[in-house]
N, C-alpha and C. Protein backbone atom coordinates (compact mmCIF):
# COMPACT_ATOMS: atom_id res chain seq x y z
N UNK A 1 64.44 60.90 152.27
CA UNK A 1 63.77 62.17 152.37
C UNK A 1 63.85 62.95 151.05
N UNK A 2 65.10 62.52 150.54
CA UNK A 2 65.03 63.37 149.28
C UNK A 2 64.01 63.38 147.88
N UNK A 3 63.28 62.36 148.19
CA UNK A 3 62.09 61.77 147.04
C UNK A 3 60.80 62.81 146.81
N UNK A 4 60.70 63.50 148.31
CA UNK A 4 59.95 64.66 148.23
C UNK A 4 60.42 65.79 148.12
N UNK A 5 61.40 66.25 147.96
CA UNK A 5 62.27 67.55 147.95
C UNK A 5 62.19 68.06 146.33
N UNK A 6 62.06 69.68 146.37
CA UNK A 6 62.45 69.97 144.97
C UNK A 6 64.43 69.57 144.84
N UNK A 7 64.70 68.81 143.78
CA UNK A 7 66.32 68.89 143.83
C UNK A 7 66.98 69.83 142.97
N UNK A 8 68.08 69.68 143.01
CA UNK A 8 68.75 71.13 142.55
C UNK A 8 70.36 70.44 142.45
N UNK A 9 71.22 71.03 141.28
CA UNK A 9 72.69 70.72 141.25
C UNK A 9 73.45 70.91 142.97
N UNK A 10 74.10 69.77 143.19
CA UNK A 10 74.99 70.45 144.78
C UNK A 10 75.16 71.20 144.62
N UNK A 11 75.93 71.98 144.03
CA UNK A 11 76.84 73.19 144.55
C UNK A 11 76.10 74.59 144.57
N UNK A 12 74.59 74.19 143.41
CA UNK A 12 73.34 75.39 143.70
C UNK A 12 72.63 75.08 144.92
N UNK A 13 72.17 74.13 145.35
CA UNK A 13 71.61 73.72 146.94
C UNK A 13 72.26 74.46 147.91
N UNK A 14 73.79 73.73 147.76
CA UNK A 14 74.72 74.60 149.32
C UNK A 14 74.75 76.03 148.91
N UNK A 15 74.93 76.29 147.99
CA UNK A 15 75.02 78.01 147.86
C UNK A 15 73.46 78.92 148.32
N UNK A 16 72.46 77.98 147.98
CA UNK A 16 71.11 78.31 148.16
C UNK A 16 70.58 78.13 149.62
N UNK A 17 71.16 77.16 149.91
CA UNK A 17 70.95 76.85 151.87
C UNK A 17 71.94 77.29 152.45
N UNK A 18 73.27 77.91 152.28
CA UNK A 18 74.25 79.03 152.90
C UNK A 18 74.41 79.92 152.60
N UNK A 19 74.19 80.13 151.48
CA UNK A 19 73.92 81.93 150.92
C UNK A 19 75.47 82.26 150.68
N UNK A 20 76.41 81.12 150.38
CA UNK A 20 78.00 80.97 150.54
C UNK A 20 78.04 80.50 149.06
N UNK A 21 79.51 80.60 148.32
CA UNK A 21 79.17 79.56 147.18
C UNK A 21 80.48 78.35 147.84
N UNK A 22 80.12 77.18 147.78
CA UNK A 22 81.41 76.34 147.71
C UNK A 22 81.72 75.98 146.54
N UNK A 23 83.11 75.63 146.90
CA UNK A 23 84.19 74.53 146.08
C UNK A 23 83.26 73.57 145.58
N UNK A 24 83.13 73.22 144.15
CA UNK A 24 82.38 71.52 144.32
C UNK A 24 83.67 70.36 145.04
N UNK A 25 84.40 70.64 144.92
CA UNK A 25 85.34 69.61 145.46
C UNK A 25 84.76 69.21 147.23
N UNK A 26 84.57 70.81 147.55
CA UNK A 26 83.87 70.81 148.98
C UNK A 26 82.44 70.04 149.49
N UNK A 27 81.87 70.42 148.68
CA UNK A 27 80.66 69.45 147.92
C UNK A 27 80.19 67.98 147.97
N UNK A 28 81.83 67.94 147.16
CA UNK A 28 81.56 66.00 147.10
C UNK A 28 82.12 65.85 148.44
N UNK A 29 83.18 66.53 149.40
CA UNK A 29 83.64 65.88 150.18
C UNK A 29 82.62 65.33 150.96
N UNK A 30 81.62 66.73 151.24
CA UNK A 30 80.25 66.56 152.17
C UNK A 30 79.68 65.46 151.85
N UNK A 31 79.82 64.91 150.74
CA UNK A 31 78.45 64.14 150.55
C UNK A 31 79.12 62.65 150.47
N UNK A 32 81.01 62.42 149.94
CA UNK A 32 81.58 61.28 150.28
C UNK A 32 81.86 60.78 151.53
N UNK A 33 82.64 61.65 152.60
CA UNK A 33 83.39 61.62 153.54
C UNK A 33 82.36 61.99 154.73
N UNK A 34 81.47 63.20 154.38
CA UNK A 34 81.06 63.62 155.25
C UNK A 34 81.74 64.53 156.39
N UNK A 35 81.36 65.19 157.39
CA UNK A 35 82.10 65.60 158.34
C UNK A 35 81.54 64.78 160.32
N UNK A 36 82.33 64.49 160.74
CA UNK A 36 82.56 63.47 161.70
C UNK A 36 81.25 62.42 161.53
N UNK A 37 81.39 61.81 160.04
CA UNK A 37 80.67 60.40 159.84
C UNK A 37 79.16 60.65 159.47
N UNK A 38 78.89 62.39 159.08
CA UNK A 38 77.62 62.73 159.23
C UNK A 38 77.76 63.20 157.38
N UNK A 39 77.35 62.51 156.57
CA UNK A 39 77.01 62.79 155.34
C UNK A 39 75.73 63.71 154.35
N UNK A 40 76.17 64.26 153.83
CA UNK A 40 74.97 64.90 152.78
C UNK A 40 74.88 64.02 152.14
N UNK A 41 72.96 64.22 152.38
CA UNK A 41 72.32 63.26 150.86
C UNK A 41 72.05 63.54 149.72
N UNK A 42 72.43 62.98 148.85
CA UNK A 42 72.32 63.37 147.36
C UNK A 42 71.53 61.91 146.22
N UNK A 43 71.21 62.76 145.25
CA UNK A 43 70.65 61.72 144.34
C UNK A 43 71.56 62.03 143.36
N UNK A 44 71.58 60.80 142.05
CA UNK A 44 72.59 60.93 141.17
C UNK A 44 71.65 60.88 139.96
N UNK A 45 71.48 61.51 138.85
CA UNK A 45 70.20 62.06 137.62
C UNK A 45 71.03 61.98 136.35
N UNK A 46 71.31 61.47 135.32
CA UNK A 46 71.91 61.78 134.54
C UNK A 46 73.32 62.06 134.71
N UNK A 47 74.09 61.55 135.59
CA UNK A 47 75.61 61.68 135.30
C UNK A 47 75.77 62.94 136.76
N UNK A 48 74.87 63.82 137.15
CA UNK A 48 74.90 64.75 137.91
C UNK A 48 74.64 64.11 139.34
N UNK A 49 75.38 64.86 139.95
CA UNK A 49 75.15 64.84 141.92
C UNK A 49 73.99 66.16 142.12
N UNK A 50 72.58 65.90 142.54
CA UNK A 50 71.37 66.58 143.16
C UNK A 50 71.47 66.47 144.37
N UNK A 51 70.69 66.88 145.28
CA UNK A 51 70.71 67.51 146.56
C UNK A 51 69.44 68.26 146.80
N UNK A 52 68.79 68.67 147.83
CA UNK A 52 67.77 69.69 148.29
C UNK A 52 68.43 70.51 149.05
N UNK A 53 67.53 72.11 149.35
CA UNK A 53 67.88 72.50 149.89
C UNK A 53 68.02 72.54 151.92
N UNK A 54 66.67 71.86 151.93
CA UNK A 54 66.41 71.09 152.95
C UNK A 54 67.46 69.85 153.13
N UNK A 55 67.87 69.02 152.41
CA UNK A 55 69.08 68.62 152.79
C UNK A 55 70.22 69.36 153.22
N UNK A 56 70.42 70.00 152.42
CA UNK A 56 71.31 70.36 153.24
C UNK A 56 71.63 71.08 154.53
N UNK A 57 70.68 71.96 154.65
CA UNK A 57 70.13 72.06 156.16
C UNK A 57 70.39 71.22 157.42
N UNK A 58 69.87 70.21 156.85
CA UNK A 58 69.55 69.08 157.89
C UNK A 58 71.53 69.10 157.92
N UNK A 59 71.83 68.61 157.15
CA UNK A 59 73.45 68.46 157.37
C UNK A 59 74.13 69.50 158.18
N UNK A 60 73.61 70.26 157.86
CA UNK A 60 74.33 71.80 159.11
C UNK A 60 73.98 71.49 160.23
N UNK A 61 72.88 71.41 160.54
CA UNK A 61 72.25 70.76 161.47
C UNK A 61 72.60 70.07 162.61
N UNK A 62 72.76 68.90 161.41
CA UNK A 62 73.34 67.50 162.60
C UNK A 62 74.85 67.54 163.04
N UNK A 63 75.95 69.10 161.92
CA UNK A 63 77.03 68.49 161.97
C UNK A 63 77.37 70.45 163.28
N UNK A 64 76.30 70.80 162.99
CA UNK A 64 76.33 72.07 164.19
C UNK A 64 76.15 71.07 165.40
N UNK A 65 75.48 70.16 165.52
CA UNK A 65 75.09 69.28 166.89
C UNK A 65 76.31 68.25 167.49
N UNK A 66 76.94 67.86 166.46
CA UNK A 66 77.79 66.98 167.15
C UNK A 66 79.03 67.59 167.66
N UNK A 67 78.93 69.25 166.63
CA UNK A 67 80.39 69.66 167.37
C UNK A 67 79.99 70.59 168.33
N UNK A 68 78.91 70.74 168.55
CA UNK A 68 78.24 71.32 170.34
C UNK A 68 78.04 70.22 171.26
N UNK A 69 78.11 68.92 170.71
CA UNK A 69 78.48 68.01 171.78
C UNK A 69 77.47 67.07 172.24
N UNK A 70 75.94 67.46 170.87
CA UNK A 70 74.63 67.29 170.89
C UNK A 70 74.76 65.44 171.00
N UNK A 71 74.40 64.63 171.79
CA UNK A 71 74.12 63.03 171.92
C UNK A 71 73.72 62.44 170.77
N UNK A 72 73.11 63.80 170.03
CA UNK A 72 72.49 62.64 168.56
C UNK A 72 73.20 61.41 168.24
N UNK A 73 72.24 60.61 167.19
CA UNK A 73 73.10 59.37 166.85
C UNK A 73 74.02 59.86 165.60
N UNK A 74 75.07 59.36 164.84
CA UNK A 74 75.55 59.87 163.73
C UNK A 74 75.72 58.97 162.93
N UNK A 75 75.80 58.84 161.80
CA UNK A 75 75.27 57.87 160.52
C UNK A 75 76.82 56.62 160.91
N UNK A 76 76.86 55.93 160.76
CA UNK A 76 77.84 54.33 160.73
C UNK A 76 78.55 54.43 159.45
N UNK A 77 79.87 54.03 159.14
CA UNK A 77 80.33 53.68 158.41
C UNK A 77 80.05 52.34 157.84
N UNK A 78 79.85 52.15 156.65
CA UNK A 78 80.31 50.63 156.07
C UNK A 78 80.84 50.04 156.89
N UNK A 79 81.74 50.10 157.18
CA UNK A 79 82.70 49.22 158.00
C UNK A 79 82.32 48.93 159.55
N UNK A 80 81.29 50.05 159.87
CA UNK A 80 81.05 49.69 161.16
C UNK A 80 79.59 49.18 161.54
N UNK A 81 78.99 49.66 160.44
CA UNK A 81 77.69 48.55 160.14
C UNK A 81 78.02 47.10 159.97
N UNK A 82 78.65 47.02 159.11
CA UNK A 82 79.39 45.35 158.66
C UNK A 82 80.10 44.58 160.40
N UNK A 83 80.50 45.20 160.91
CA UNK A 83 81.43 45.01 162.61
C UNK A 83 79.93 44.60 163.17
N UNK A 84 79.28 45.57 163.02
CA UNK A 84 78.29 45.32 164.14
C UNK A 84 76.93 43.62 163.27
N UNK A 85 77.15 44.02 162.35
CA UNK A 85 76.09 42.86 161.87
C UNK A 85 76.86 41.60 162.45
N UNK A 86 78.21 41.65 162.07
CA UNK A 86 79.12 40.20 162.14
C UNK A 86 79.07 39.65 163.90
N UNK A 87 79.02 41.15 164.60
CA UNK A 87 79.25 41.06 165.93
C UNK A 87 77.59 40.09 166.43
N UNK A 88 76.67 40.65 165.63
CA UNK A 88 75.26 40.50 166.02
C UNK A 88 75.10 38.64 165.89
N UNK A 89 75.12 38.48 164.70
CA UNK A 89 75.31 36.81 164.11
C UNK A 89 76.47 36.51 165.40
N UNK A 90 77.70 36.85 165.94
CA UNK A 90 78.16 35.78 166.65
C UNK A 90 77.30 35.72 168.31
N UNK A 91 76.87 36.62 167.62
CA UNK A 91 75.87 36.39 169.82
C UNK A 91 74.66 35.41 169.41
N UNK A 92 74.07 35.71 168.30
CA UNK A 92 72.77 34.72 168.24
C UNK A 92 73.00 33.31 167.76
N UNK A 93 74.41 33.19 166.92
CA UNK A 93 75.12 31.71 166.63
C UNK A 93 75.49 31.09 168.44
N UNK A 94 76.59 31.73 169.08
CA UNK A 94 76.66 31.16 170.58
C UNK A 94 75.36 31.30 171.18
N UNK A 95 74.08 32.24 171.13
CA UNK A 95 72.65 32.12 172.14
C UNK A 95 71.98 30.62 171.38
N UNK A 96 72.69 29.97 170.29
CA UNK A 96 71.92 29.25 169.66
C UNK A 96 70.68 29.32 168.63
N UNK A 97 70.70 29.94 168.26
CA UNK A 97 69.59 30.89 167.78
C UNK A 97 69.78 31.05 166.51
């Protein structure tokens, strides 16, 4: 989504879509760690972490929804994408397939 977005430095985005200033430390956490598995998207330009402001939105968003208890789906870890591919190959190796 971010390919159409005007982008902007993180820490001007979140300050610009919360009207808050953060920590950049706070920043990267959003966009490494995420909050319960739900990540900010960012592009990387020259050595810099970008962002929209509409991204970040969407991140309030999804991470206002999961802690109201909202069913949405929430983004997979590495590790649990990788579980589930390995899991997928052993059902269609035993279906024969």
């Amino acid at each position: 989504m971010l390919h159409s977005e005007p982008l902007l430095p993180l820490t001007v985005a979140v300050e610009k879509a919360t009207g808050q200033r953060r920590s950049p430390a706070t920043c990267h956490r959003w966009r490494l760690n995420g909050i319960g598995g739900i990540t900010l998207e960012t592009a990387k330009f020259g050595g810099r972490r970008l962002t929209s402001i509409a991204a970040v939105r969407r991140f309030l968003e999804r991470t206002t929804a999961a802690s109201d208890g909202d069913p949405s789906p929430k983004q997979r870890t590495n590790r649990q994408r990788e579980a589930a591919i390995l899991k997928a190959e052993s059902t269609l190796r035993n279906a024969g397939v």
